[in-house]
N, C-alpha and C. Protein backbone atom coordinates (compact mmCIF):
# COMPACT_ATOMS: atom_id res chain seq x y z
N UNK A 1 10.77 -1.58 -23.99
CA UNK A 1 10.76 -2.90 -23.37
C UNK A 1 11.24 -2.78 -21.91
N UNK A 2 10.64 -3.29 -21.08
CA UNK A 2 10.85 -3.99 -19.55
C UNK A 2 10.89 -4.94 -19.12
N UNK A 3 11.82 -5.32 -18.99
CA UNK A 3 11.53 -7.03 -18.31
C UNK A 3 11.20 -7.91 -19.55
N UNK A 4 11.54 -7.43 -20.81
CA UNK A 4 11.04 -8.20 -22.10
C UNK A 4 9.93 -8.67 -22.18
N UNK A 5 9.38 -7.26 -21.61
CA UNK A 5 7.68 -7.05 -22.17
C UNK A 5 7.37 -5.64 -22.62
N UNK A 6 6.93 -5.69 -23.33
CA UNK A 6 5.97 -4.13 -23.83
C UNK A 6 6.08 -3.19 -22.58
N UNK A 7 5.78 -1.91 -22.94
CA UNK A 7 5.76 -1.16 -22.14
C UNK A 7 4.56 -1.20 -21.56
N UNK A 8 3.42 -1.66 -22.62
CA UNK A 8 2.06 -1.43 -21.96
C UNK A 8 1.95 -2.88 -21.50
N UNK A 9 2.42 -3.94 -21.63
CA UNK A 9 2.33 -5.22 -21.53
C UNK A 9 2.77 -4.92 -19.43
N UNK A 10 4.29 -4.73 -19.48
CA UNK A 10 4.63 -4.23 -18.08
C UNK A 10 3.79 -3.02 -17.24
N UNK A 11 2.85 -2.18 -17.86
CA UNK A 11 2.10 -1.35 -17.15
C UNK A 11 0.85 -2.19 -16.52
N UNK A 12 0.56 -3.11 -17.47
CA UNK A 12 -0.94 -4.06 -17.51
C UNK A 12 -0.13 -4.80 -15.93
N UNK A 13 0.60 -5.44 -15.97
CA UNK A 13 1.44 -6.52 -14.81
C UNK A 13 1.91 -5.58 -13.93
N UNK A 14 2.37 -4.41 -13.73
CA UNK A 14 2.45 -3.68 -12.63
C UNK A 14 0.70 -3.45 -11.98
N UNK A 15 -0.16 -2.73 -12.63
CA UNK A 15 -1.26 -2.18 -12.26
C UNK A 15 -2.00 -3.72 -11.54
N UNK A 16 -1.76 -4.92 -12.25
CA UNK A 16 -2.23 -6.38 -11.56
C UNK A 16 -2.50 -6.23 -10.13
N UNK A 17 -0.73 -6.66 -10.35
CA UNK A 17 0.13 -6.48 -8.94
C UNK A 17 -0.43 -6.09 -7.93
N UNK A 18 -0.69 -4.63 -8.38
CA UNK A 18 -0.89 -3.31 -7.15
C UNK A 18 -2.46 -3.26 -6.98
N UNK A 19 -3.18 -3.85 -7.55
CA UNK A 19 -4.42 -4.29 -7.64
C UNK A 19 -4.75 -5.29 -6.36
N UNK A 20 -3.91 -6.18 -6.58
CA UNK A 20 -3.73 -7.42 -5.56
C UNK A 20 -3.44 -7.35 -4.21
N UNK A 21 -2.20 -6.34 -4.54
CA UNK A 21 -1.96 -5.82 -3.12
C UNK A 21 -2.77 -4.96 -2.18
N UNK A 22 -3.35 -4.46 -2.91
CA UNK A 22 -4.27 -3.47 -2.54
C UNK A 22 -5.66 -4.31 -1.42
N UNK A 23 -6.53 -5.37 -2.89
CA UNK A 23 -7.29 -5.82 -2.18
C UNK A 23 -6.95 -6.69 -1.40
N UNK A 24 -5.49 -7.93 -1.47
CA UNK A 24 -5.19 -8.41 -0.13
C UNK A 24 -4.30 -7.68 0.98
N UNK A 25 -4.39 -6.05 0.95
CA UNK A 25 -3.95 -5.34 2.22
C UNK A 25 -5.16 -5.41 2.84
N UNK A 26 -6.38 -4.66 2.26
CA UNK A 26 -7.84 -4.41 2.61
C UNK A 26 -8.21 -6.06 3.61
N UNK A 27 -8.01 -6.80 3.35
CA UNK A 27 -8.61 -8.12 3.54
C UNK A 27 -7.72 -8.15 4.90
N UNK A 28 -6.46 -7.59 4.65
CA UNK A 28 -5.61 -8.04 5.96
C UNK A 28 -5.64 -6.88 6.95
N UNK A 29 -6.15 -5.41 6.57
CA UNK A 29 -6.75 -4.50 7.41
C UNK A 29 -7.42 -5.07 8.50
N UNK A 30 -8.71 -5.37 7.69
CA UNK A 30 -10.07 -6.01 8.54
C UNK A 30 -9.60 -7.17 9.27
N UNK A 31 -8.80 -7.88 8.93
CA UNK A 31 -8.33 -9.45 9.59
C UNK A 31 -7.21 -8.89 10.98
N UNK A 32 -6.60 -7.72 11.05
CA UNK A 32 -6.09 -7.19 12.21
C UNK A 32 -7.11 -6.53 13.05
N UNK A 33 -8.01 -5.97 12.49
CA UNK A 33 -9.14 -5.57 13.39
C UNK A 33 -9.79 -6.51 14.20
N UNK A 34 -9.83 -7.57 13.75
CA UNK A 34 -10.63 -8.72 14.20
C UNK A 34 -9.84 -9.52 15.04
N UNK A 35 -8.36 -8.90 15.23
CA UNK A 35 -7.22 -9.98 15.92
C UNK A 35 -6.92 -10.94 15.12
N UNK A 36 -6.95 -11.23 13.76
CA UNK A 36 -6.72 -12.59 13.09
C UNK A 36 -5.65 -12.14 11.76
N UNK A 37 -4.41 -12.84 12.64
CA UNK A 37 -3.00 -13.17 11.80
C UNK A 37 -3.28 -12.94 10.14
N UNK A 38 -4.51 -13.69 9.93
CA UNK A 38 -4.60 -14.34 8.35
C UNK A 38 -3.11 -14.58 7.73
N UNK A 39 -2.08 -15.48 7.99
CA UNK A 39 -1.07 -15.68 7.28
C UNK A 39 -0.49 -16.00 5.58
N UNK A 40 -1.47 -16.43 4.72
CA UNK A 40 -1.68 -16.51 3.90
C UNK A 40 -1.73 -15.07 3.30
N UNK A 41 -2.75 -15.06 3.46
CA UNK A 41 -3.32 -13.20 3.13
C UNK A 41 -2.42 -12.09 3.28
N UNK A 42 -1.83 -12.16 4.64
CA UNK A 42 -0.48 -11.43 4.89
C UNK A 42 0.94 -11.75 3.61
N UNK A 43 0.76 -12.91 3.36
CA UNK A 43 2.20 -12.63 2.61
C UNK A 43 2.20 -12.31 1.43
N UNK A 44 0.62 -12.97 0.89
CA UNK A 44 0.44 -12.03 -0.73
C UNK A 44 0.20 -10.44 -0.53
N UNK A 45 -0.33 -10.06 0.26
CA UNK A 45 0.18 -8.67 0.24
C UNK A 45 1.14 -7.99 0.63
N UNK A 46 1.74 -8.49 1.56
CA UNK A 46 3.88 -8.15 1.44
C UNK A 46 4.09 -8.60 0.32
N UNK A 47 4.12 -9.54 -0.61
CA UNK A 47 4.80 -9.72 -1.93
C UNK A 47 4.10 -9.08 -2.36
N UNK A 48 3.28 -8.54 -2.99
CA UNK A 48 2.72 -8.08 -4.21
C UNK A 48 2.73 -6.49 -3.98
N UNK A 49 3.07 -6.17 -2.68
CA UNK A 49 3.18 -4.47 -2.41
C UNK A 49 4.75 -4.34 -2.62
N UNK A 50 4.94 -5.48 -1.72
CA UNK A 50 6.74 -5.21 -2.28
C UNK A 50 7.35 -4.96 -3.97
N UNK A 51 7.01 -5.98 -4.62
CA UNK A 51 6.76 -6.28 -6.14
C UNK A 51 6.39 -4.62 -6.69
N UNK A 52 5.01 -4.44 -5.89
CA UNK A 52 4.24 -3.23 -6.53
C UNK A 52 5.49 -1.82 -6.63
N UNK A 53 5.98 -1.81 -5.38
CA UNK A 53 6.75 -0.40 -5.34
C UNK A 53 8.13 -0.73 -6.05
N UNK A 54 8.70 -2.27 -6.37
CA UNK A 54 9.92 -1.72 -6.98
C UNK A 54 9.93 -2.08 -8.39
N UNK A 55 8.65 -2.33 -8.74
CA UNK A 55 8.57 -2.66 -10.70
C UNK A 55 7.97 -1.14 -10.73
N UNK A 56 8.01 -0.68 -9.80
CA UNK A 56 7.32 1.33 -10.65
C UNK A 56 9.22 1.87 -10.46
N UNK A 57 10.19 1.37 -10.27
CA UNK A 57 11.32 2.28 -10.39
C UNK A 57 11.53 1.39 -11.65
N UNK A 58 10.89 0.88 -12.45
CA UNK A 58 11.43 0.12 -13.81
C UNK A 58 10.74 1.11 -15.04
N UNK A 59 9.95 1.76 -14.86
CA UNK A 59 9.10 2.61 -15.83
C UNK A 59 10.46 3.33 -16.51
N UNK A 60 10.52 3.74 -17.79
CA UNK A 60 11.82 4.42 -18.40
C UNK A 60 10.80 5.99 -18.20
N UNK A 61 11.37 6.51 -16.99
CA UNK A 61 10.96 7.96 -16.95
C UNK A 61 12.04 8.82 -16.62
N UNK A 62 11.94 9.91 -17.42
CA UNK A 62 13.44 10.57 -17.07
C UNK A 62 13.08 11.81 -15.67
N UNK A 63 14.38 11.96 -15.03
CA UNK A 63 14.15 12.59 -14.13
C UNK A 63 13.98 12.21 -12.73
N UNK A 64 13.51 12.87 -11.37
CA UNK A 64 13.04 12.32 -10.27
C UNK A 64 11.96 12.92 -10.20
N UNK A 65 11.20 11.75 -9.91
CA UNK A 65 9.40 11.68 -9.47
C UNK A 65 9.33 11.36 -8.36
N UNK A 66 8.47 12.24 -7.88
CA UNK A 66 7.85 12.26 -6.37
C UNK A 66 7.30 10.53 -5.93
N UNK A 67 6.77 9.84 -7.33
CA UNK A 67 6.13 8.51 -7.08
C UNK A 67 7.57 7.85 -6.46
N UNK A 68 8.81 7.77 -6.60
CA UNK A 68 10.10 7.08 -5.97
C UNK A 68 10.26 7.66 -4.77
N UNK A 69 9.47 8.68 -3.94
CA UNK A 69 9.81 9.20 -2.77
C UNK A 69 8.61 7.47 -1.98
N UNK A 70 7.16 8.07 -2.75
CA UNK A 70 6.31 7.43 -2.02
C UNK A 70 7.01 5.78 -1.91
N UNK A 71 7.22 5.20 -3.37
CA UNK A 71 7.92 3.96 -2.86
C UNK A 71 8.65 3.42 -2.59
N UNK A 72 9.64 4.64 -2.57
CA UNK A 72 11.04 3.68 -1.71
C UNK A 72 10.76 4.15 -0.17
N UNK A 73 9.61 4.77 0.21
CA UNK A 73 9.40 5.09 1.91
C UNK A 73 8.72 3.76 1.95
N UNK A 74 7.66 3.06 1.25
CA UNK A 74 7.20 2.32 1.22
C UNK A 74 7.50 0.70 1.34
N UNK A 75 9.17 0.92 0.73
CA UNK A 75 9.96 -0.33 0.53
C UNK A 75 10.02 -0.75 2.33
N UNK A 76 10.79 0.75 2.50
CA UNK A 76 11.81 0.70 4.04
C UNK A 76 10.23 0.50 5.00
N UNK A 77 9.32 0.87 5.29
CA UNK A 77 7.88 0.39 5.92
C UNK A 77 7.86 -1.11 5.89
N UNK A 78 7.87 -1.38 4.45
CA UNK A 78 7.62 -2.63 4.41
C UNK A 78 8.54 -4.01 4.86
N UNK A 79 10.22 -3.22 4.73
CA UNK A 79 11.09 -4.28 5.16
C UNK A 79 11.02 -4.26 6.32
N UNK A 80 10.63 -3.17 7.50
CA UNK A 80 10.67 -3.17 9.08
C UNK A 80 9.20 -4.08 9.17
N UNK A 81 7.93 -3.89 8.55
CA UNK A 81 6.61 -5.02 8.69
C UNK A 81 7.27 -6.28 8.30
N UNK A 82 7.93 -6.56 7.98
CA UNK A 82 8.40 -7.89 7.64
C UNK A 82 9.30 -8.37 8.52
N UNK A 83 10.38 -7.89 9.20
CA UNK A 83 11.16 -8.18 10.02
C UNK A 83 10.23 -8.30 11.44
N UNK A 84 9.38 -7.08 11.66
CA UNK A 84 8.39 -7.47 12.54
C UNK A 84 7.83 -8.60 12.97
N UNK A 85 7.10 -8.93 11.55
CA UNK A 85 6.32 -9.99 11.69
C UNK A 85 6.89 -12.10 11.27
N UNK A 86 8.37 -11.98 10.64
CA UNK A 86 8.92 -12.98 9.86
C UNK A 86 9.80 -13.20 10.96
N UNK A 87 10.88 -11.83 11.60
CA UNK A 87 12.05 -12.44 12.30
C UNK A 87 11.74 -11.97 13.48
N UNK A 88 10.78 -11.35 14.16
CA UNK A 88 10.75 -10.55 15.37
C UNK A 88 9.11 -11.02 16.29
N UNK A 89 8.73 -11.95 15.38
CA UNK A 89 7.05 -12.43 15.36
C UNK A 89 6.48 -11.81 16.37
N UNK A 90 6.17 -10.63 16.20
CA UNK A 90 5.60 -9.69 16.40
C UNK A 90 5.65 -9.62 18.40
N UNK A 91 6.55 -9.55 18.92
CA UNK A 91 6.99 -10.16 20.54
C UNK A 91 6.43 -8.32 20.72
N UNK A 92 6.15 -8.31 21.56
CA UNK A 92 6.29 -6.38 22.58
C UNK A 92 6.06 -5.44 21.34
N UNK A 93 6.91 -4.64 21.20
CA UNK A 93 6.59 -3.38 20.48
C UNK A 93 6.67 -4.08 18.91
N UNK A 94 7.24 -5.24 18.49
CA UNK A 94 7.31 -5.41 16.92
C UNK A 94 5.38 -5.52 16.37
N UNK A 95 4.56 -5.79 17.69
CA UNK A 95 3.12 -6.00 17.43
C UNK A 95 2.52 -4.75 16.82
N UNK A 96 2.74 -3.77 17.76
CA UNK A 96 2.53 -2.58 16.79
C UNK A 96 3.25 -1.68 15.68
N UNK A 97 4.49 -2.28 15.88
CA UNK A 97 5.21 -1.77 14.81
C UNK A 97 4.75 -2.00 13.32
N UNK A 98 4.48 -3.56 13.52
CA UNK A 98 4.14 -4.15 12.18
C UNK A 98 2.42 -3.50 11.70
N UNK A 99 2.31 -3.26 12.55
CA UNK A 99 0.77 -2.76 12.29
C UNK A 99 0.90 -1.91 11.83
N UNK A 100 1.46 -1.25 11.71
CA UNK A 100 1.70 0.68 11.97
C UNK A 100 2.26 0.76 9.98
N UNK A 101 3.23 0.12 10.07
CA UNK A 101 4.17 -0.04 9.17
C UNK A 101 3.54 -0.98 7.39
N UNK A 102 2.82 -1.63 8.11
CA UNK A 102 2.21 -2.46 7.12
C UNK A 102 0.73 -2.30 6.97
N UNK A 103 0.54 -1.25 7.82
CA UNK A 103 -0.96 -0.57 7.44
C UNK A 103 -0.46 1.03 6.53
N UNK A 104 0.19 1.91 6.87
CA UNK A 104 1.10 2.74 5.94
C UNK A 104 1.05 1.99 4.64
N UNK A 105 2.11 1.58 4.54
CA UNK A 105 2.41 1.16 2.92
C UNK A 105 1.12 0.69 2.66
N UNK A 106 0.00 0.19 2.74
CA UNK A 106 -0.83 0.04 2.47
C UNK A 106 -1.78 1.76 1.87
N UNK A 107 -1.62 2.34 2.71
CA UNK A 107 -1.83 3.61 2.96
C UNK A 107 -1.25 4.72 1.46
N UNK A 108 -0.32 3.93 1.05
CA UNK A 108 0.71 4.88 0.54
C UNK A 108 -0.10 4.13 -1.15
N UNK A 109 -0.02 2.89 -1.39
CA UNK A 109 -1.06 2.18 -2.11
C UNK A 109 -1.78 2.50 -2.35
N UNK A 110 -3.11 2.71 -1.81
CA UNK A 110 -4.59 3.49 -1.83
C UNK A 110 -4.52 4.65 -2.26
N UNK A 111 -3.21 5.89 -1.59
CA UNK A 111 -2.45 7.41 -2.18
C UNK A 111 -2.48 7.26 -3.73
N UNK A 112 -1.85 6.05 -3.98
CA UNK A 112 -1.27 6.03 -5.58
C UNK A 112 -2.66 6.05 -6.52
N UNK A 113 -3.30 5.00 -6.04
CA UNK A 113 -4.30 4.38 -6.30
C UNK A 113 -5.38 5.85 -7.05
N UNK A 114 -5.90 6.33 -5.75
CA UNK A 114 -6.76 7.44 -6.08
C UNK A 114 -5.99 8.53 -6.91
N UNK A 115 -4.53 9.19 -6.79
CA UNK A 115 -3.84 9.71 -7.66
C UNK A 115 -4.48 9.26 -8.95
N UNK A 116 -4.03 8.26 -9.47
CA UNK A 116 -3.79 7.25 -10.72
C UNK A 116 -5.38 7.59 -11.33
N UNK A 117 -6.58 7.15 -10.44
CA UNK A 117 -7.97 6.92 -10.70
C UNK A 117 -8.50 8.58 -11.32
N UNK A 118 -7.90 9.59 -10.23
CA UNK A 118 -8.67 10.99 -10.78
C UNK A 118 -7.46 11.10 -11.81
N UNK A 119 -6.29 10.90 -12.61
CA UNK A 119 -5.77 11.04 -13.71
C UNK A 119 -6.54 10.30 -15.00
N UNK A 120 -7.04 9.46 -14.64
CA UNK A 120 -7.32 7.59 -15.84
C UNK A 120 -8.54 7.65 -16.08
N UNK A 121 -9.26 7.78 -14.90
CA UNK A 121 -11.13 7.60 -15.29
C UNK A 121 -12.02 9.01 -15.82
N UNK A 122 -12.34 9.09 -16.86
CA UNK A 122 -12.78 10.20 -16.86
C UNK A 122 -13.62 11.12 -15.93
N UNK A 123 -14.66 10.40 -15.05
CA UNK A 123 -15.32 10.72 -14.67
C UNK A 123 -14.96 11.78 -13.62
N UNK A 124 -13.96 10.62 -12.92
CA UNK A 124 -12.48 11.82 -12.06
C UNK A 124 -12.08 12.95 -12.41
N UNK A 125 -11.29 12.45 -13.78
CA UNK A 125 -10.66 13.39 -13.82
C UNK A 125 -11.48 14.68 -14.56
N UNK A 126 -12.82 14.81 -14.95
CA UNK A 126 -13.33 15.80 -15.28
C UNK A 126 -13.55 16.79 -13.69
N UNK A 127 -13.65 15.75 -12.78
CA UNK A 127 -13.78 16.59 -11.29
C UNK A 127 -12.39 17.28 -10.71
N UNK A 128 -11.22 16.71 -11.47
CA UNK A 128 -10.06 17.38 -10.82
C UNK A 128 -9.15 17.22 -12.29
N UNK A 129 -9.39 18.06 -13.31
CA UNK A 129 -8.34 18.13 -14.23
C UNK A 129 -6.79 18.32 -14.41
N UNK A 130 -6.43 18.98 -13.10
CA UNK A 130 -5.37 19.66 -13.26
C UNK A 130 -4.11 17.47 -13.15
N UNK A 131 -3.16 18.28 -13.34
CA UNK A 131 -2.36 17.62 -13.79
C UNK A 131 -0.91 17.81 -12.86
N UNK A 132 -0.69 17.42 -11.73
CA UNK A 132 -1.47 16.22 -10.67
C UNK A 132 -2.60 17.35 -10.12
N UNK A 133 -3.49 15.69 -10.17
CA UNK A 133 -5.10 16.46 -9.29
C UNK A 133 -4.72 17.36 -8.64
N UNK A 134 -5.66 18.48 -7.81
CA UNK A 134 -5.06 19.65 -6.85
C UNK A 134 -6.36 20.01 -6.49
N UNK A 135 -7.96 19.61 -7.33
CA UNK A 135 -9.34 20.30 -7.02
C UNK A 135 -9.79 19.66 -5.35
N UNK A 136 -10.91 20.89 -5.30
CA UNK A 136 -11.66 20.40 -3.73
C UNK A 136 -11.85 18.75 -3.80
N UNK A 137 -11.90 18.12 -4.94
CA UNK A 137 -12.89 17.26 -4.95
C UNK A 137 -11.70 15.75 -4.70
N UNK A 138 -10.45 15.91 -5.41
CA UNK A 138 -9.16 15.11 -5.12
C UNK A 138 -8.70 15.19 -3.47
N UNK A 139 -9.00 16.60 -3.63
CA UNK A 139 -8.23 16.56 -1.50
C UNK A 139 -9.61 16.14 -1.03
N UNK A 140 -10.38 16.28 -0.90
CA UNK A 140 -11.86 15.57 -0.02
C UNK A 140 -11.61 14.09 -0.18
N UNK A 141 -11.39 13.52 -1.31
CA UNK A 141 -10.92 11.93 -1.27
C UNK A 141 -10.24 11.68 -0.52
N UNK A 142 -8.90 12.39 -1.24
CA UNK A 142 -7.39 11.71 0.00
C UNK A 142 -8.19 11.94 1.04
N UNK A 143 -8.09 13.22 1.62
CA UNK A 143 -8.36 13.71 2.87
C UNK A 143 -9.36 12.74 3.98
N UNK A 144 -10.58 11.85 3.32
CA UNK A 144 -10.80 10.88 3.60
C UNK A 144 -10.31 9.37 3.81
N UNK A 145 -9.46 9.11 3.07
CA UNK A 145 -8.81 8.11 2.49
C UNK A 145 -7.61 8.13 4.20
N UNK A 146 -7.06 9.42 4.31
CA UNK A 146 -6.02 9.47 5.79
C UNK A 146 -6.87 9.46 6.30
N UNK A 147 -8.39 10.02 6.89
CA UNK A 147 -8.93 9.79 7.96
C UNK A 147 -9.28 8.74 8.40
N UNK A 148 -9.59 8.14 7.66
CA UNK A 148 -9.93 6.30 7.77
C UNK A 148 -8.90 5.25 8.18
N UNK A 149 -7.30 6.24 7.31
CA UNK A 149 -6.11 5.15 7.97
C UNK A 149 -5.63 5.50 9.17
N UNK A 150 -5.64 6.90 9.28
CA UNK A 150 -5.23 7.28 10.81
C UNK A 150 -6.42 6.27 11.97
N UNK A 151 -7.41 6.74 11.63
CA UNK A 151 -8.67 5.42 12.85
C UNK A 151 -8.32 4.03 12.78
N UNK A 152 -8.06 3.36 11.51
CA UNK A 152 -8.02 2.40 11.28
C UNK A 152 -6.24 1.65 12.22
N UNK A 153 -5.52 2.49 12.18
CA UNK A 153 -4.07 2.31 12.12
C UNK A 153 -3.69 1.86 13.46
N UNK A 154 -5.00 3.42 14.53
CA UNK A 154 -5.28 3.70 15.77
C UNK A 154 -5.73 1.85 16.41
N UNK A 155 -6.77 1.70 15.48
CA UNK A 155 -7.79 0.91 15.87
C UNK A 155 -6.84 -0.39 15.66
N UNK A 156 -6.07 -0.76 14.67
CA UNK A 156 -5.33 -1.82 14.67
C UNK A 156 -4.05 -2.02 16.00
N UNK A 157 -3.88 -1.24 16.12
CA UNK A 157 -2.67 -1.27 17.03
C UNK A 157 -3.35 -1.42 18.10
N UNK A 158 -4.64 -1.21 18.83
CA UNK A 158 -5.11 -0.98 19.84
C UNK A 158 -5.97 -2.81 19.99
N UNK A 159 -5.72 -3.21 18.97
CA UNK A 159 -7.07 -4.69 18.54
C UNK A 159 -6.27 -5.72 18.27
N UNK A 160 -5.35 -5.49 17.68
CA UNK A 160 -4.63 -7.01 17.19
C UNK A 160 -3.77 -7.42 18.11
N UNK A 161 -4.18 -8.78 18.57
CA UNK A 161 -3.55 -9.18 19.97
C UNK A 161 -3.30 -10.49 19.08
N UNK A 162 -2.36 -10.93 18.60
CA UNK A 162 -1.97 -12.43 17.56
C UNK A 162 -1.64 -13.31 19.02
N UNK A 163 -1.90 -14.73 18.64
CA UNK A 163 -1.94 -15.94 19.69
C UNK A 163 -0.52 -15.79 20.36
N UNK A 164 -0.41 -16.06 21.44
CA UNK A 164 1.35 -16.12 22.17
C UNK A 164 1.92 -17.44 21.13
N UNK A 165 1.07 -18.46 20.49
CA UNK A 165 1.90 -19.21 20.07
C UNK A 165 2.27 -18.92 18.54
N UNK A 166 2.22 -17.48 18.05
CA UNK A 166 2.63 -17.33 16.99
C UNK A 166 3.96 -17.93 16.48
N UNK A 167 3.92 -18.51 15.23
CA UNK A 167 5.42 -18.86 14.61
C UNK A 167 5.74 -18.79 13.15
């Protein structure tokens, strides 16, 4: 039991979550490319990424896992994108900070994501069996997956110009 739910009941409501976050990071990717705040959009994916990385330190797993490196880097990303953008509204350098910071954890999301997918789907994981992935075919993903956030990250910081009357 977690949270006085099933274990698989709390796996089903974590995986939601990180589902959510995922596709409203994606939505808020493209909406910084375009220069557009989307405020709405922005905060379900700070909550639901936030949510996402600290209901995975609730799993009863013994030991330390590398997955608590990715999300507690992910937490501290996400509390500086938030202060950025909530208490610092994004004035001089908090503009790209928040970009930087809240395109990462996003980043770190998508990491888990494809991890998780070549472990879960067969189809994957017949292409990268090992246990964590390690084949040509897992690093050609990631390896894509950073090339796209490094351009993208580039491209956000260089594009998102939010209204002077942000509040």
């Amino acid at each position: 039991m977690v949270l006085g739910m099933s274990l698989a009941t709390f796996t089903l409501v974590h995986v939601v979550i990180s589902l959510i976050g995922i596709v409203s990071g994606i939505l808020v990717l493209f909406g910084l490319l375009g220069s557009n705040r989307m405020s709405g959009m922005t905060a379900i994916f700070l909550l639901t990424t936030i949510l996402t990385n600290a209901t995975g330190f609730l799993f009863p797993f013994e030991g330390f896992k590398p997955s608590y490196v990715i999300a507690g880097l992910s937490l501290v990303l996400l509390a500086i994108a938030c202060i950025a953008l909530y208490a610092m509204k994004l004035r001089g350098a908090w503009r790209w900070i928040y970009v930087l910071t809240a395109m990462l954890s996003l980043y770190f999301n998508i990491f888990v994501l494809v991890i998780q997918s070549f472990l879960k789907v067969p189809f994957l994981h017949a292409l990268a069996p090992s246990v964590p992935p390690s084949e040509p075919p897992f690093a050609a993903v990631q390896g894509l997956v950073l090339l796209f956030f490094v351009l993208v990250i580039i491209g956000g910081i260089r594009r998102f110009r939010p209204p002077a009357t942000f509040a």
